[in-house]
C-alpha atoms as a PDB file:
ATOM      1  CA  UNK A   1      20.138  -1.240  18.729  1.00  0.00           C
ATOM      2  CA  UNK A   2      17.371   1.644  18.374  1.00  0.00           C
ATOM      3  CA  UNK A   3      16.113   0.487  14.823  1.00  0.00           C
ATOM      4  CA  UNK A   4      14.232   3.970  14.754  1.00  0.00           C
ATOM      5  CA  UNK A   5      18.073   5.516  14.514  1.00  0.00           C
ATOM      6  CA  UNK A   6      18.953   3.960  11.172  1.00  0.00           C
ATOM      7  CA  UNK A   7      18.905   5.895   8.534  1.00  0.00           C
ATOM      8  CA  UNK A   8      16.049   5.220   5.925  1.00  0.00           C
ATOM      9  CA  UNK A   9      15.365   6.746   2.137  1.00  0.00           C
ATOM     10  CA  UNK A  10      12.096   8.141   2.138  1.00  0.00           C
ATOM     11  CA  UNK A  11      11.048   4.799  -0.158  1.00  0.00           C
ATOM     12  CA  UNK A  12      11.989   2.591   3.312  1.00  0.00           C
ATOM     13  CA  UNK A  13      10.519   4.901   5.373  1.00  0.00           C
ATOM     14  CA  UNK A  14       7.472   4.624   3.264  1.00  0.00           C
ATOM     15  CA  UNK A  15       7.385   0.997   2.732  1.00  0.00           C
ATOM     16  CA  UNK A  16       7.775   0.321   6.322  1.00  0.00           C
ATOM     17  CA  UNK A  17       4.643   2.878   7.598  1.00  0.00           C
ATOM     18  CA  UNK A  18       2.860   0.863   4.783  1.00  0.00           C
ATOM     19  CA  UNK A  19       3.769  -2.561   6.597  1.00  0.00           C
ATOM     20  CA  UNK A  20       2.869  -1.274   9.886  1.00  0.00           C
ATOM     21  CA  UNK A  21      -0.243  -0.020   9.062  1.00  0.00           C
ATOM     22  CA  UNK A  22      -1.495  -2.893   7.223  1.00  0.00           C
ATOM     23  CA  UNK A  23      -0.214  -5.129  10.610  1.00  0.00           C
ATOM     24  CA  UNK A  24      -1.918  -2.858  12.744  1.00  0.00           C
ATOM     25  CA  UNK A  25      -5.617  -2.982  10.388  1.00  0.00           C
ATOM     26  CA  UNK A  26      -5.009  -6.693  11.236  1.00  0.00           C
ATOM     27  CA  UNK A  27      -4.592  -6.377  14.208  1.00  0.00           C
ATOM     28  CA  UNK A  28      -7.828  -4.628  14.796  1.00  0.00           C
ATOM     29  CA  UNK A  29      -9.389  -7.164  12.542  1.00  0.00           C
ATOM     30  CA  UNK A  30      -8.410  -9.943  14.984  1.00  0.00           C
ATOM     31  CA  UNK A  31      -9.755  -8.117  17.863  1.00  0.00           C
ATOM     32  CA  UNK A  32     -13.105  -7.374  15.924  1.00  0.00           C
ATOM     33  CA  UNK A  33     -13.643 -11.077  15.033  1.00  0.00           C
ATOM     34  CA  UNK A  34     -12.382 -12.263  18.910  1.00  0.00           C
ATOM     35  CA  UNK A  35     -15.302  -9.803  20.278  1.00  0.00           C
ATOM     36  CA  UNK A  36     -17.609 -11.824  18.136  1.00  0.00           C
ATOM     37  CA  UNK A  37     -16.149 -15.016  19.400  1.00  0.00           C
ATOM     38  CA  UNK A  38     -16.865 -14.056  23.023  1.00  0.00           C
ATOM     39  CA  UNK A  39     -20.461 -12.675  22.081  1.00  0.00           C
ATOM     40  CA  UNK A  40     -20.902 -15.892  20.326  1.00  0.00           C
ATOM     41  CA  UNK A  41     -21.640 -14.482  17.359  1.00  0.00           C
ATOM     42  CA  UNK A  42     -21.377 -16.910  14.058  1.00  0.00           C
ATOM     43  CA  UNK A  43     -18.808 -15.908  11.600  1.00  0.00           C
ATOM     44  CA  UNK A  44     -18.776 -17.228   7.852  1.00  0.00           C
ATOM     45  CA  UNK A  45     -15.681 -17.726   5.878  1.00  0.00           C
ATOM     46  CA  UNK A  46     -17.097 -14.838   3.600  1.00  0.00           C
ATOM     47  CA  UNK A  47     -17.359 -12.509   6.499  1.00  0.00           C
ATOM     48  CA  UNK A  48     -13.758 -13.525   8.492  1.00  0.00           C
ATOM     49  CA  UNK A  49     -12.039 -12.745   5.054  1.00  0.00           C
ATOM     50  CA  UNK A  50     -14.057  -9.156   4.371  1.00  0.00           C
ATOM     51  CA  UNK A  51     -12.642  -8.386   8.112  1.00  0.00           C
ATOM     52  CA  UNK A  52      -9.554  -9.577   7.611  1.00  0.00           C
ATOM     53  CA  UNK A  53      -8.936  -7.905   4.343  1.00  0.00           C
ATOM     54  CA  UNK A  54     -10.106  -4.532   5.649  1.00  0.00           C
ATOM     55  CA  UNK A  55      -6.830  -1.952   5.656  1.00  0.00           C
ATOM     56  CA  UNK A  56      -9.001   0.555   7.061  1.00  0.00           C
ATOM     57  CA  UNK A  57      -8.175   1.520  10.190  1.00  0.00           C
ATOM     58  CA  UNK A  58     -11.098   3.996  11.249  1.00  0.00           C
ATOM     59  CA  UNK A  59     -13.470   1.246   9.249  1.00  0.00           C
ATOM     60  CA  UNK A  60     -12.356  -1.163  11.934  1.00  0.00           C
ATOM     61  CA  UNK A  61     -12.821   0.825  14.747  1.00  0.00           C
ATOM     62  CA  UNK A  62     -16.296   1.445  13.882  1.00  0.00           C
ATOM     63  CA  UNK A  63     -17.046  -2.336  13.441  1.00  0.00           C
ATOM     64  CA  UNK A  64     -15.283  -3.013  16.492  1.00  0.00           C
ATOM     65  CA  UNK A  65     -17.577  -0.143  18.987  1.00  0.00           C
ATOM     66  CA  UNK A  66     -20.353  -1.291  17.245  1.00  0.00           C
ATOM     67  CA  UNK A  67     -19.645  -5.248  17.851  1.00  0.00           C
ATOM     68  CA  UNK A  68     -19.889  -4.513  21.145  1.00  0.00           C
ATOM     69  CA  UNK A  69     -23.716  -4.261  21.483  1.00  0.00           C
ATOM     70  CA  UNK A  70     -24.978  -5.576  17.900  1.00  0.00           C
ATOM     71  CA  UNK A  71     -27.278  -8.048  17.314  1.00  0.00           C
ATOM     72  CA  UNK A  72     -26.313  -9.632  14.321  1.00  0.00           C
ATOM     73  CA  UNK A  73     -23.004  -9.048  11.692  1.00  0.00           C
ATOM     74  CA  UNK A  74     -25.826  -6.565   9.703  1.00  0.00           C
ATOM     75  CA  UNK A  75     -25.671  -4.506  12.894  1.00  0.00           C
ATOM     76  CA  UNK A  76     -22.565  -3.655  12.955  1.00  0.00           C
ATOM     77  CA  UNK A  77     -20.917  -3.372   9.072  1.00  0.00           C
ATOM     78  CA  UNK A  78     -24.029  -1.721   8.004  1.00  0.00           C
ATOM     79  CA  UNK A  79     -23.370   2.175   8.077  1.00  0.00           C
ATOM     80  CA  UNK A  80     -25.889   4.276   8.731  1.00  0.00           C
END
């Protein structure tokens, strides 16, 4: 079954890109947080839950190229 065939109202349709969107900000969230892992960065409780609570999408992508090569957690959610 092609689930993107079934008709929607345009409340569904919204609902659902909301869903998505907030599974893919997590989704960058987890990757974020796993690049600090491997850099063996320390994470607080405080920190993990800003991250994970981000919806913003571009926000997390900027944490995320910036996690790369930071220093410390300042480094990278500090903009600039």
């Amino acid at each position: 079954m092609n689930v993107d065939a079934v008709p929607e109202s345009e409340a569904c349709r919204e609902l659902r890109m909301l869903i998505e969107a907030r599974g893919e900000a997590r989704g960058e969230a987890r990757m974020l947080l796993q690049v600090f892992a491997v850099r063996g960065m320390a994470v607080d409780d405080a920190f993990r839950e800003r991250v994970m609570q981000c919806d913003d999408r571009s926000l997390l992508e900027r944490w995320h190229a910036r996690a790369i090569t930071a220093q410390t957690l300042d480094d990278v959610i500090n903009e600039r």
